[in-house]
Protein backbone atom coordinates (compact mmCIF):
# COMPACT_ATOMS: atom_id res chain seq x y z
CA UNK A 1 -68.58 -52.80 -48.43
CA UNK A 2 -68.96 -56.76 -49.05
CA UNK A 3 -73.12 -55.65 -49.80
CA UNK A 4 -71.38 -53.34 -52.51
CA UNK A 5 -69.41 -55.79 -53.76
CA UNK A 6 -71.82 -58.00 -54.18
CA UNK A 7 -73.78 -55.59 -56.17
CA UNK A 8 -71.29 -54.74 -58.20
CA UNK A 9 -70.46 -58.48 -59.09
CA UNK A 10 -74.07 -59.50 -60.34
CA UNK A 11 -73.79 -56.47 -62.36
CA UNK A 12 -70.86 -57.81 -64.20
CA UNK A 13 -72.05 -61.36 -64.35
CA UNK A 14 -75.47 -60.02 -65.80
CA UNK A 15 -72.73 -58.24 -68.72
CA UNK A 16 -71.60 -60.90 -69.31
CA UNK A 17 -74.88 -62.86 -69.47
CA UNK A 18 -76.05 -60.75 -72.38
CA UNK A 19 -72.50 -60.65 -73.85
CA UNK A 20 -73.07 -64.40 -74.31
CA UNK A 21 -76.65 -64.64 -75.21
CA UNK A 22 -75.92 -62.25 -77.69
CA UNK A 23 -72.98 -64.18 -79.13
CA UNK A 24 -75.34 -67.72 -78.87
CA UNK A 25 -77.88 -65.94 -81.18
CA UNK A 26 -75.13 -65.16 -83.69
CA UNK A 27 -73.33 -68.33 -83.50
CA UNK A 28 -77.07 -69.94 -84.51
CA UNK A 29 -77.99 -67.99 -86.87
CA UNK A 30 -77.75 -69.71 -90.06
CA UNK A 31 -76.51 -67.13 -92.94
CA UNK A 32 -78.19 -69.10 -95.74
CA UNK A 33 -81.25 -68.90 -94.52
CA UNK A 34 -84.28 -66.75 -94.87
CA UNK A 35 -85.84 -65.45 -91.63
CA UNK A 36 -88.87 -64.73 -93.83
CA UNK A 37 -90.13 -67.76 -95.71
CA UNK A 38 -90.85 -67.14 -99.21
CA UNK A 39 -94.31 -68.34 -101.44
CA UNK A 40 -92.43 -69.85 -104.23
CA UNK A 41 -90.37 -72.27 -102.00
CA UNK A 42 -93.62 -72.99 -99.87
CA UNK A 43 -95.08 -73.98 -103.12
CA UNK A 44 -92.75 -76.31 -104.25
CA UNK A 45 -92.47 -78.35 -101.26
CA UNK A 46 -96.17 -78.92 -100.88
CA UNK A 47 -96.32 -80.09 -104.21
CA UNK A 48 -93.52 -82.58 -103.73
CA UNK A 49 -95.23 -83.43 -99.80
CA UNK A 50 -98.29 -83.98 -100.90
CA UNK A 51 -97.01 -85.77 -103.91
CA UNK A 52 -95.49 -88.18 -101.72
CA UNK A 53 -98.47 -88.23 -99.06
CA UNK A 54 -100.83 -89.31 -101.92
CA UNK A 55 -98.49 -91.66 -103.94
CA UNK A 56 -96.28 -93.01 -100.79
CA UNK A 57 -96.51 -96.28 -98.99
CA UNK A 58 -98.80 -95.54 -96.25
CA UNK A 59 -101.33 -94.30 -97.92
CA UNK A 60 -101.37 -95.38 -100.89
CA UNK A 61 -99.82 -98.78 -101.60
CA UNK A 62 -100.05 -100.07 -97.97
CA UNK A 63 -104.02 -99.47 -97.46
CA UNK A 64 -105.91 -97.56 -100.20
CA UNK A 65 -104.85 -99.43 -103.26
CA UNK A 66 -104.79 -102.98 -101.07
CA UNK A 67 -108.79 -101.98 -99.76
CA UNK A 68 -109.61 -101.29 -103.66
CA UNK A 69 -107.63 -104.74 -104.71
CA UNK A 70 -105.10 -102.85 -107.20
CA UNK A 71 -102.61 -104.05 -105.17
CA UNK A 72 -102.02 -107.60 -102.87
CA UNK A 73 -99.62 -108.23 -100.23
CA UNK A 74 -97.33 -111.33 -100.95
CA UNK A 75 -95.49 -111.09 -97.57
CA UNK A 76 -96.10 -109.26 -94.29
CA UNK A 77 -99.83 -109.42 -95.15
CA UNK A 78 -101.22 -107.68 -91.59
CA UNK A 79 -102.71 -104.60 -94.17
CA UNK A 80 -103.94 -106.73 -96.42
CA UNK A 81 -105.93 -108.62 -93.73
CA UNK A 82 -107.17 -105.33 -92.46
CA UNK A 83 -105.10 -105.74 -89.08
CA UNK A 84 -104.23 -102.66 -88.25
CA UNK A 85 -104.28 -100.21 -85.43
CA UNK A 86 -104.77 -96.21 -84.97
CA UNK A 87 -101.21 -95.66 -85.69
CA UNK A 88 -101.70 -97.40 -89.17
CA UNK A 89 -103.11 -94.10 -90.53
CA UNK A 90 -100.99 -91.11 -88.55
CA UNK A 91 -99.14 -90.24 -91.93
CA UNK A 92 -102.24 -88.21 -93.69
CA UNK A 93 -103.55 -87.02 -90.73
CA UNK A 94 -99.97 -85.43 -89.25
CA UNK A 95 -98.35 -84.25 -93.03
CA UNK A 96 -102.14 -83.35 -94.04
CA UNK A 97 -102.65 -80.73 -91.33
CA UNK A 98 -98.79 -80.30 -90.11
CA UNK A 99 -97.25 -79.45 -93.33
CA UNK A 100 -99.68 -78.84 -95.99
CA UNK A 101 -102.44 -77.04 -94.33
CA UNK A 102 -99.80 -75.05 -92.52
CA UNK A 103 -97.82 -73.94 -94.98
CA UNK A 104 -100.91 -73.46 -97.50
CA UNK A 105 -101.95 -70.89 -94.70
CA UNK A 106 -98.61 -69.18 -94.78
CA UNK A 107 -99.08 -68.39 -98.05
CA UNK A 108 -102.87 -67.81 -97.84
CA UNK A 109 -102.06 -65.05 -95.29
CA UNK A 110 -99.24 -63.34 -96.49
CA UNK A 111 -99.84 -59.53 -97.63
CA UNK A 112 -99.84 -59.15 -101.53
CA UNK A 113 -96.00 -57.97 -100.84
CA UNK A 114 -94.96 -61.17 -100.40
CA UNK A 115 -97.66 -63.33 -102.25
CA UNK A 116 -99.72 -62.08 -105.11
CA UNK A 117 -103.11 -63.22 -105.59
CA UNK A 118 -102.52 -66.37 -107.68
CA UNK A 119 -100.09 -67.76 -105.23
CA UNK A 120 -103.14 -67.76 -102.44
CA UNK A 121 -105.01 -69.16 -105.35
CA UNK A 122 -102.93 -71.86 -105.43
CA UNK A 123 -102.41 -72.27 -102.48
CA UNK A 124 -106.22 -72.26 -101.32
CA UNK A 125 -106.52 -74.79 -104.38
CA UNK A 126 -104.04 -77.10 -102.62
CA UNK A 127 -105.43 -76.95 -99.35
CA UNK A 128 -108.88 -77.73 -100.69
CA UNK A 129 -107.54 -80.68 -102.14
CA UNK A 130 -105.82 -81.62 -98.75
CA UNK A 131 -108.89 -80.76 -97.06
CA UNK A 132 -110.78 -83.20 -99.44
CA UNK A 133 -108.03 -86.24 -99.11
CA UNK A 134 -108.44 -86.20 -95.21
CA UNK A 135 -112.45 -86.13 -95.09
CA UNK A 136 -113.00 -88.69 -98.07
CA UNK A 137 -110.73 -91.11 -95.93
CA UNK A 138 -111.97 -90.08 -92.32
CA UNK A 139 -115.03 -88.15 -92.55
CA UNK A 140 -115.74 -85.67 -90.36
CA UNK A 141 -112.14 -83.49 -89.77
CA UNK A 142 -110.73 -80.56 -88.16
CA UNK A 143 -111.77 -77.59 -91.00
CA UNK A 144 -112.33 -74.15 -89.88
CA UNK A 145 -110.42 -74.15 -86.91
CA UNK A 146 -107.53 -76.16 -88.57
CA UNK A 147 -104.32 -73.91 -87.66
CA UNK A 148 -106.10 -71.27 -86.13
CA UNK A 149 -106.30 -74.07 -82.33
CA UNK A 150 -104.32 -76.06 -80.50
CA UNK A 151 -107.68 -78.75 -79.97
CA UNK A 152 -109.65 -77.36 -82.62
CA UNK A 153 -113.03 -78.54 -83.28
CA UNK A 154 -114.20 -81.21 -86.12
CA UNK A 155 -116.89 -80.70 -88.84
CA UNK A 156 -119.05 -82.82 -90.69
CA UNK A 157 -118.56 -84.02 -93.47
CA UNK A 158 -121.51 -82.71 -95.26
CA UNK A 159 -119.82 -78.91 -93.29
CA UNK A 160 -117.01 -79.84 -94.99
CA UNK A 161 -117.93 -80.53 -98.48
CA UNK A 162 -120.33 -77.33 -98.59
CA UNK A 163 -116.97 -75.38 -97.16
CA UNK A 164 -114.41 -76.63 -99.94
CA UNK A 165 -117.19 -75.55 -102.68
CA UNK A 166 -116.59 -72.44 -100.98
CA UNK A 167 -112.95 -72.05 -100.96
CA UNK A 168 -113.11 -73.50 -104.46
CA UNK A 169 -114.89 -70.44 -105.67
CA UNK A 170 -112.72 -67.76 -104.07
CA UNK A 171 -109.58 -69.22 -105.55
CA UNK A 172 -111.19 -69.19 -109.21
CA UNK A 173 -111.93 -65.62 -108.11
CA UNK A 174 -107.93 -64.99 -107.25
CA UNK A 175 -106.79 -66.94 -110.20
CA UNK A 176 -106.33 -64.60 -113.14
CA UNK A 177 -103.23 -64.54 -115.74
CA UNK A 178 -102.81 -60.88 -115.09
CA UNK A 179 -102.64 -61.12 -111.47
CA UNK A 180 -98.72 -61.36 -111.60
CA UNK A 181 -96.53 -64.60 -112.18
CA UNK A 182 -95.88 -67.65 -110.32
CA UNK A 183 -92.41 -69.50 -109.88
CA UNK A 184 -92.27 -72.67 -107.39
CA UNK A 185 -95.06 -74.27 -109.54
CA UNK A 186 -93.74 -77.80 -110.63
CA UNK A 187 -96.62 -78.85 -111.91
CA UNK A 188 -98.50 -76.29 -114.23
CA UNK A 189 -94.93 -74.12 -114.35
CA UNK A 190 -96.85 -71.24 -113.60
CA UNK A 191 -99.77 -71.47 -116.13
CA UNK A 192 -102.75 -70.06 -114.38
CA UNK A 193 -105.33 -71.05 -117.14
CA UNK A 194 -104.73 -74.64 -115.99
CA UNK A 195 -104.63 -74.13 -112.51
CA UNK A 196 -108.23 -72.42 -113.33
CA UNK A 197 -109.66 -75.57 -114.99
CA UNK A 198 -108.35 -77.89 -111.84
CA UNK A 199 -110.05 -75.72 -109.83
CA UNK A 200 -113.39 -76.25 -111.73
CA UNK A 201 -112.69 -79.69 -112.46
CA UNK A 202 -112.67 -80.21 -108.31
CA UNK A 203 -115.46 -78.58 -107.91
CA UNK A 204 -117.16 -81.05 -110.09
CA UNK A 205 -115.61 -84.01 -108.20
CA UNK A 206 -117.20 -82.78 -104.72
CA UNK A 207 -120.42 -82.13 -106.40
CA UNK A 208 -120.44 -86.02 -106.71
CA UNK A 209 -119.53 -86.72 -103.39
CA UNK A 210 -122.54 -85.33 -102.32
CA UNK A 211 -125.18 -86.27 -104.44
CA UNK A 212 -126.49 -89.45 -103.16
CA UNK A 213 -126.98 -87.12 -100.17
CA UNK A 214 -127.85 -83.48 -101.19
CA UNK A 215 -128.96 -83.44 -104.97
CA UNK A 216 -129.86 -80.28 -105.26
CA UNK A 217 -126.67 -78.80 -103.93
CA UNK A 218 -124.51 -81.22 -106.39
CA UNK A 219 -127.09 -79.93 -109.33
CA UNK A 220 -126.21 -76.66 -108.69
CA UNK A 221 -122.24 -77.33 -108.11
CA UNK A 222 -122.29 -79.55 -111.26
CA UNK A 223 -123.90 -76.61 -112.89
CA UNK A 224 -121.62 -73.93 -111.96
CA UNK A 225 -118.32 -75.66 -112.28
CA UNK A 226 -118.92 -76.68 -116.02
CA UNK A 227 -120.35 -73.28 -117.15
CA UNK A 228 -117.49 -71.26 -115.64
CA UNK A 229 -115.64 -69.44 -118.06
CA UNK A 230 -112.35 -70.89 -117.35
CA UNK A 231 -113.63 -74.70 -118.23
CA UNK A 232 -112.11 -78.11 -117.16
CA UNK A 233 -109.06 -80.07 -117.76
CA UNK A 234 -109.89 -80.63 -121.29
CA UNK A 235 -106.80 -82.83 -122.36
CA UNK A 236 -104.36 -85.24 -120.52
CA UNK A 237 -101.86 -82.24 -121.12
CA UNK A 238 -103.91 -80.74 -118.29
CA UNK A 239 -103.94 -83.76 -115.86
CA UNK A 240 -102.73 -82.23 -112.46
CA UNK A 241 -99.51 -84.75 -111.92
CA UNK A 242 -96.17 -84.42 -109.78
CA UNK A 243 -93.28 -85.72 -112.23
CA UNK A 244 -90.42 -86.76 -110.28
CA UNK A 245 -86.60 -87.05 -111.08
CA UNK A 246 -84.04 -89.07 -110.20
CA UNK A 247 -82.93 -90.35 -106.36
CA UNK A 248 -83.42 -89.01 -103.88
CA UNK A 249 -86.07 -87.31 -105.41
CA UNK A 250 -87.72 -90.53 -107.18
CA UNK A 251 -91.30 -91.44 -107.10
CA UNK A 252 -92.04 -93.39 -103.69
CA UNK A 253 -92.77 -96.77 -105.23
CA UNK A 254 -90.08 -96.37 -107.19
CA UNK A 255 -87.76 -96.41 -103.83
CA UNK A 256 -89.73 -98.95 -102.27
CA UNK A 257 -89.33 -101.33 -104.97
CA UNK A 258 -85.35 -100.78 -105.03
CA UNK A 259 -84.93 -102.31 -101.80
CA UNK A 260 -88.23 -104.52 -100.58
CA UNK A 261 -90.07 -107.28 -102.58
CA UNK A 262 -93.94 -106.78 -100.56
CA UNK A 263 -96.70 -106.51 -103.35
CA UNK A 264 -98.24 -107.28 -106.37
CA UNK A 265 -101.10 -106.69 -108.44
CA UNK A 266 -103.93 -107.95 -107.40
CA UNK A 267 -105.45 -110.65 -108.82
CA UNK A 268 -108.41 -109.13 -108.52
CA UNK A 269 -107.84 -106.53 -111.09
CA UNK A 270 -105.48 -109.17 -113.28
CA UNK A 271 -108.54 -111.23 -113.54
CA UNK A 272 -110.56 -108.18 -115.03
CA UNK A 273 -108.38 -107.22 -117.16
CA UNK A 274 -107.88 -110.87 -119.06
CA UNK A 275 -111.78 -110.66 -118.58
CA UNK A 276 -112.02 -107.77 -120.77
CA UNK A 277 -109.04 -107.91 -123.05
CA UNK A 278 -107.57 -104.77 -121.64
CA UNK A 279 -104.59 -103.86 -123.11
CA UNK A 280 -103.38 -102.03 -120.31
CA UNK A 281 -102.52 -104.85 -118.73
CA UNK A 282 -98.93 -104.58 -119.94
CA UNK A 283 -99.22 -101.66 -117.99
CA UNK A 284 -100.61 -102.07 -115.31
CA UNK A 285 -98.67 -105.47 -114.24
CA UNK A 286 -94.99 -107.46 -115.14
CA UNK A 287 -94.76 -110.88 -116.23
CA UNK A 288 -93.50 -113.15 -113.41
CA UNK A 289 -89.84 -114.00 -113.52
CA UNK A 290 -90.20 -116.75 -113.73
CA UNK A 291 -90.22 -117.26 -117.63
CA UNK A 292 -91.98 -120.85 -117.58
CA UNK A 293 -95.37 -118.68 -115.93
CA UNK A 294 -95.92 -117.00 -119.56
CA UNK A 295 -98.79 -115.07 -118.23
CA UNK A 296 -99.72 -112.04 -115.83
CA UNK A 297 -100.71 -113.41 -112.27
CA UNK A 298 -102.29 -111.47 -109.76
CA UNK A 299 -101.06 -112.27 -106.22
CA UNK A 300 -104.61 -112.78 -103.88
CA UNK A 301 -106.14 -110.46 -101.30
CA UNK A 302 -106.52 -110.99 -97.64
CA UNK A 303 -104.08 -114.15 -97.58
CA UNK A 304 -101.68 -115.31 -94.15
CA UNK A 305 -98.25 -114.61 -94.61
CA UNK A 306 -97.76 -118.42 -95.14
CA UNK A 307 -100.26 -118.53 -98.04
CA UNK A 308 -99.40 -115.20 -99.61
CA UNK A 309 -96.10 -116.35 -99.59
CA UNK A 310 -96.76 -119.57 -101.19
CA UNK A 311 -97.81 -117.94 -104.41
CA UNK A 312 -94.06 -117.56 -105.33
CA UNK A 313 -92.68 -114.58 -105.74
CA UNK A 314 -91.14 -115.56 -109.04
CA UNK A 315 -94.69 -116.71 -110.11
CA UNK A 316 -96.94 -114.04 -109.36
CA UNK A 317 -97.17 -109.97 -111.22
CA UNK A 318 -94.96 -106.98 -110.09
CA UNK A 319 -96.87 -103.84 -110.18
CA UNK A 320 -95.93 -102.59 -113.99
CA UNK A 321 -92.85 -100.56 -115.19
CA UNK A 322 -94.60 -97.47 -115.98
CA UNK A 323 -94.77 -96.93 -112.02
CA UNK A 324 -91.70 -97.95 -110.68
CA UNK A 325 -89.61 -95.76 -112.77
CA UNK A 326 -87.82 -93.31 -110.64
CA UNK A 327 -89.50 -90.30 -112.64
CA UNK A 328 -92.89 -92.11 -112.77
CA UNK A 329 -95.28 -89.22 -112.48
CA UNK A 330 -97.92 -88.99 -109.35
CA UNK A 331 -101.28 -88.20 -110.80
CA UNK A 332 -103.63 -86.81 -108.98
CA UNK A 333 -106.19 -85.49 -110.81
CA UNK A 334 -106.75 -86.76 -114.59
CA UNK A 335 -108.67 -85.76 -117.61
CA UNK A 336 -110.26 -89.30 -117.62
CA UNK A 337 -111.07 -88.84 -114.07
CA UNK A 338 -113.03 -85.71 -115.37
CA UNK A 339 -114.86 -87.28 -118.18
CA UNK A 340 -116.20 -89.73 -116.26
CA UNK A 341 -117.22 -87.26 -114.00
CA UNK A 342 -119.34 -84.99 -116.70
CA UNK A 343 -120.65 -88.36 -117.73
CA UNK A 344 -121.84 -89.18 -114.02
CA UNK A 345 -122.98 -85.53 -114.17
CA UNK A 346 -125.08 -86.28 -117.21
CA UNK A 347 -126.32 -89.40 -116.17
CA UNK A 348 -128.17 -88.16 -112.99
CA UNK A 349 -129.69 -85.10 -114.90
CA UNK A 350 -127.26 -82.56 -113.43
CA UNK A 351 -125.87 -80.78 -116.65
CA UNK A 352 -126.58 -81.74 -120.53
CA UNK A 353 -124.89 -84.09 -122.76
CA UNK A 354 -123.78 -87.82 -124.06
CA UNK A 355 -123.10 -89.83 -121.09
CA UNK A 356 -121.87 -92.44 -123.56
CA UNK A 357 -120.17 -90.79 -125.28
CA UNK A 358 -118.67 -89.02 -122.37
CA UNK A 359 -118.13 -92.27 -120.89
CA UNK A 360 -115.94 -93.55 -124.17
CA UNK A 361 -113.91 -90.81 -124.48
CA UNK A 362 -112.79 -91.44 -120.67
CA UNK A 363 -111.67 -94.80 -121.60
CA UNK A 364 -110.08 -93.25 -124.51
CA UNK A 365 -108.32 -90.29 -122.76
CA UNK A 366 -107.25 -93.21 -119.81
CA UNK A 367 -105.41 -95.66 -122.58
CA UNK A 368 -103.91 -92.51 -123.86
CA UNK A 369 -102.58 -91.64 -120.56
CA UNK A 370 -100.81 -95.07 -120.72
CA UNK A 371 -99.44 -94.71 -123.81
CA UNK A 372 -101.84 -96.70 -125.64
CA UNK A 373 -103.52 -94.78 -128.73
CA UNK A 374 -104.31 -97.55 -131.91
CA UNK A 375 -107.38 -96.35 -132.98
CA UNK A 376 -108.47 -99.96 -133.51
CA UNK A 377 -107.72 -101.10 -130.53
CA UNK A 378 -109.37 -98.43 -128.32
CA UNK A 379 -112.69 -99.22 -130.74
CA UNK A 380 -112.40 -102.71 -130.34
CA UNK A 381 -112.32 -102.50 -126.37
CA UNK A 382 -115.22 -100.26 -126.25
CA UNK A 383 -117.77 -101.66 -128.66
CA UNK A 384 -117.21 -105.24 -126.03
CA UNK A 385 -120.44 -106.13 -124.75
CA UNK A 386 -118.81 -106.31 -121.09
CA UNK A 387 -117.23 -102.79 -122.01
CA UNK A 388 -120.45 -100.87 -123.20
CA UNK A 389 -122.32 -98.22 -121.63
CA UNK A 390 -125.63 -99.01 -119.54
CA UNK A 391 -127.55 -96.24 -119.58
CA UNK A 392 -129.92 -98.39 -116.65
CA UNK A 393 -126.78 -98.75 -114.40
CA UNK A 394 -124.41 -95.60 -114.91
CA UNK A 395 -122.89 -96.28 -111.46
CA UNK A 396 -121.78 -100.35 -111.99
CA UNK A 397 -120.63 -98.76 -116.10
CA UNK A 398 -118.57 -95.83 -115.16
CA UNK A 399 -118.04 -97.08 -111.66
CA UNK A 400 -116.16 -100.23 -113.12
CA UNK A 401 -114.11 -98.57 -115.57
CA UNK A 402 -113.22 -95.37 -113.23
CA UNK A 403 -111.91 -98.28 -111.02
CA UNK A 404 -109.85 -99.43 -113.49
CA UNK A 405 -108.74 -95.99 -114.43
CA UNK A 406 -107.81 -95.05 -111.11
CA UNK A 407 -104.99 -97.86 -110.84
CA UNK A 408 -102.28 -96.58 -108.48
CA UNK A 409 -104.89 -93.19 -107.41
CA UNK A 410 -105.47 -95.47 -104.01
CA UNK A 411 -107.38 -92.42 -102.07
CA UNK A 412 -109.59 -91.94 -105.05
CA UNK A 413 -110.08 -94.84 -106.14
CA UNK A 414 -110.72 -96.23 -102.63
CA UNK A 415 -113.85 -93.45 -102.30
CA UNK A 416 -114.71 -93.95 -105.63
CA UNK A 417 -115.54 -97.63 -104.78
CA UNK A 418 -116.76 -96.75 -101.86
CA UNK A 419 -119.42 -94.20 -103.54
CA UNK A 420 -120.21 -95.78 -106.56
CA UNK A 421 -120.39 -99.50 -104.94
CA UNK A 422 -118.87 -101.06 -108.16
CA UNK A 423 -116.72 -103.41 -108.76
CA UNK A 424 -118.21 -105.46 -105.98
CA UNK A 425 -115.02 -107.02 -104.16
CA UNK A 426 -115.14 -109.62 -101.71
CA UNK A 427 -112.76 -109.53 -98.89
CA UNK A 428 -110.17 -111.94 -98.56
CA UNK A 429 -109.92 -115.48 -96.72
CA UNK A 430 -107.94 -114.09 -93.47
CA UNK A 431 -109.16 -110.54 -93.21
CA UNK A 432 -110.12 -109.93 -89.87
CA UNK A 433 -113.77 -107.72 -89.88
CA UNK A 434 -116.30 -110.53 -90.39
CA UNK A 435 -115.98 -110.25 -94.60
CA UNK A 436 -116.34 -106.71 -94.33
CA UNK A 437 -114.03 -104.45 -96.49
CA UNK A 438 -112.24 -101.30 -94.64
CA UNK A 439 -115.09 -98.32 -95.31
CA UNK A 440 -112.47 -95.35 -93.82
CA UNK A 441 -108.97 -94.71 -91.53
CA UNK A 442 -108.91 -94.99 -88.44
CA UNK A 443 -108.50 -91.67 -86.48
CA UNK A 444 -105.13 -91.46 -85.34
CA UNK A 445 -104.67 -92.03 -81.64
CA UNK A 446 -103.36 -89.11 -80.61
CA UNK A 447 -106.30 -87.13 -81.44
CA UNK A 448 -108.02 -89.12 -78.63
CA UNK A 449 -105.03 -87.78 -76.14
CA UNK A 450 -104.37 -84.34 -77.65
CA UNK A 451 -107.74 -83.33 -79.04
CA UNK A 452 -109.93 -85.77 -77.03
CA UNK A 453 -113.02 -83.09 -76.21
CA UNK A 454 -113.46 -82.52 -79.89
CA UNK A 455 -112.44 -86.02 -81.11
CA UNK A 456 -115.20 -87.22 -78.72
CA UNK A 457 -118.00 -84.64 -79.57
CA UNK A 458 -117.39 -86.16 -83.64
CA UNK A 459 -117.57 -89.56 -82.89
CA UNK A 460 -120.82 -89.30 -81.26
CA UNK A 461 -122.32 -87.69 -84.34
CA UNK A 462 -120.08 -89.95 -86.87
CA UNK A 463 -120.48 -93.32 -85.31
CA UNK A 464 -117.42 -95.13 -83.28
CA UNK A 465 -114.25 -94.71 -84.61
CA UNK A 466 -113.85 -98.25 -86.29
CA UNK A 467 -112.75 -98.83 -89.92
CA UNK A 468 -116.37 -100.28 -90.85
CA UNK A 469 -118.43 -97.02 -90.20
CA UNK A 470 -119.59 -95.78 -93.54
CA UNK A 471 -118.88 -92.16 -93.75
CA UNK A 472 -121.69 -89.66 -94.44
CA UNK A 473 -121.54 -89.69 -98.31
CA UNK A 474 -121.43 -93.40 -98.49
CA UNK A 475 -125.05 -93.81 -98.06
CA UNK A 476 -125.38 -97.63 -99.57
């Protein structure tokens, strides 16, 4: 009797048991959400993340743009000195693979139901892009086994390169204005011819990354991106930028600067600019507030806290206006970028044309972007001595001026540098690598501890994992 009992008692309990789980999963169920997630919401948040990744403080403004010497450190001066550890560089690595790469791939793999096939161009746009942001600053990187492993295998860098070229070429094959319409996009609202001409326009950026190293592969890429149909971003109307609104959704300097007082232009790039008579200067950098200054000053690199601070803060260049505007736009890929690309492209026998000329209507299309557009003036610059095309030394030419182009683009502009070798910069007085300049990130650390087998295996083919190993394109 008790044996039946007993039976009949875990019976009940085991009722009641799914009774409750039951009633859990409906009290947890959120009624405003979608079980299912949707392509046009994926979209928009991995513009706006990676918006932020490539525009926001750890990236960008706190290592990229201080390694170029766009930007100096007046206070708390450890990234400026290049002291820094493998946790200084998680933020690209974790929102890179994490977010974008993840929910790129959501969209990527959805059936046509749910995502026609100019969303997964798009989307396989985007993560090319990604893709190309976390090798240019690493090297070699977790690529075709990213989100299909838990400890998935790096490639090369060269593997990687060859790869996005790839990719690149199947989403110009998906993009196509008939192929059904986009929402979510809130960059290119949905127009697929421009999406088309990024696409084409990327393709001719990785050709250059590898062309100090495989010339007859960048020939070919340089070759086929520029005759495709579909073109290149052939106005700053086209330049792929994130425009932001107003707080909370503000452009990430913009919130920085509301409540901390860290950087300033570098003196570096002040220096050039006075040098050549650039008028984006006004730009590019405030006047002190201190009234009695009267002139743009560029705060040093590579200083101690104690010195950096010295400068004054009152005495020394803000970062200009134009950025720190709450709806200050995040480019990320410009027409003048592109010009100075075909003119690169022209230079080293790749594709036919006027790498001057090429090369002055970058210049021109970049003091457009800023707002600047006197006729006079933009002749005036360019027919300087110091401003004029070598045709003997393309790279120092074009490398200079992309530099200057590039303000406030700190990933680019930091491989860029890295690539072309001009401006030559000179580290600091305090920076702590013998005089050396940063030449990548650091891995993060948890790669070592969660991926360690295949972190280890890319090292040993790389070279160690220190911020002076020149990565596989950076061959001088």
């Amino acid at each position: 009797m008790l044996k039946k009992l007993s039976y009949i008692t875990l019976f009940a309990l085991s009722l009641v048991s799914v009774s409750c789980s039951d009633t859990l999963d409906d009290i947890n169920a959120n009624p405003n959400a979608t079980e299912t997630p949707l392509a046009p919401y994926l979209l928009t948040g991995t513009l706006k993340q990676g918006a932020d990744l490539y525009w926001g403080s750890t990236n960008n403004f706190d290592s990229s743009l201080l390694f170029v010497q766009h930007w100096a450190k007046i206070q708390y001066t450890e990234p400026d000195r290049y002291d820094v550890s493998n946790t200084s560089f998680t933020s690209l690595w974790n929102t890179g693979y994490a977010t974008l790469v993840t929910d790129l791939n959501t969209i990527i793999n959805f059936p046509a139901e749910q995502a026609n096939s100019n969303y997964k161009g798009i989307a396989l746009t985007l993560r090319s892009w990604t893709f190309l942001l976390l090798t240019d600053a690493y090297g070699s990187i977790p690529y075709k086994e990213a989100g299909q492993k838990v400890t998935p295998a790096y490639n090369t860098q060269k593997e990687v390169y060859t790869g996005l070229l790839e990719d690149l070429k199947q989403a110009q094959s998906l993009l196509n204005a008939s192929n059904g319409a986009v929402t979510g996009d809130l960059v290119y609202k949905g127009d697929i011819t421009k999406w088309k001409k990024l696409v084409n326009s990327l393709r001719l950026r990785i050709a250059l990354r590898i062309s100090d190293r495989e010339p007859a592969l960048a020939k070919q890429a340089a070759i086929d991106a520029t005759s495709d149909a579909a073109g290149l971003l052939s106005s700053n109307n086209d330049t792929f930028k994130f425009t932001y609104i107003s707080s909370p959704q503000q452009n990430p300097a913009s919130a920085w600067f509301e409540t901390r007082d860290d950087y300033r232009i570098s003196k570096t790039l002040v220096d050039k600019l006075y040098e050549l008579v650039d008028p984006r200067l006004p730009v590019y950098a405030q006047l002190p507030s201190d009234a009695s200054v009267g002139k743009y000053v560029g705060g040093a690199n590579g200083l101690s806290n104690s010195d950096a601070n010295s400068q004054g803060f009152a005495k020394t260049s803000k970062p200009g206006t134009y950025f720190l505007t709450s709806t200050s736009p995040a480019v990320i890929a410009s027409y003048s970028e592109t010009l100075f690309n075909l003119s690169e492209a022209v230079a080293r026998g790749y594709i036919s044309g006027d790498a001057e000329q090429l090369y002055k209507s970058a210049i021109t299309a970049s003091f457009n972007q800023f707002g600047i557009t006197d006729a006079t003036v933009i002749a005036n610059y360019l027919n300087q001595a110091t401003v004029k095309y070598d045709a003997s030394n393309y790279a120092k030419s074009i490398g200079t001026q992309k530099w200057i182009a590039f303000y406030g683009q700190g990933l680019d502009a930091f491989t860029e540098w890295r690539r072309l070798d001009y401006p030559v910069l000179k580290a600091g007085p305090a920076t702590v690598l013998d005089g050396q300049i940063p030449a990548r990130f650091f891995y993060p650390g948890t790669e070592q501890s969660l991926n360690g087998v295949s972190y280890q295996a890319a090292v040993a083919v790389q070279g160690k994992d220190l911020l002076t190993t020149k990565l596989w394109f950076d061959v001088k």
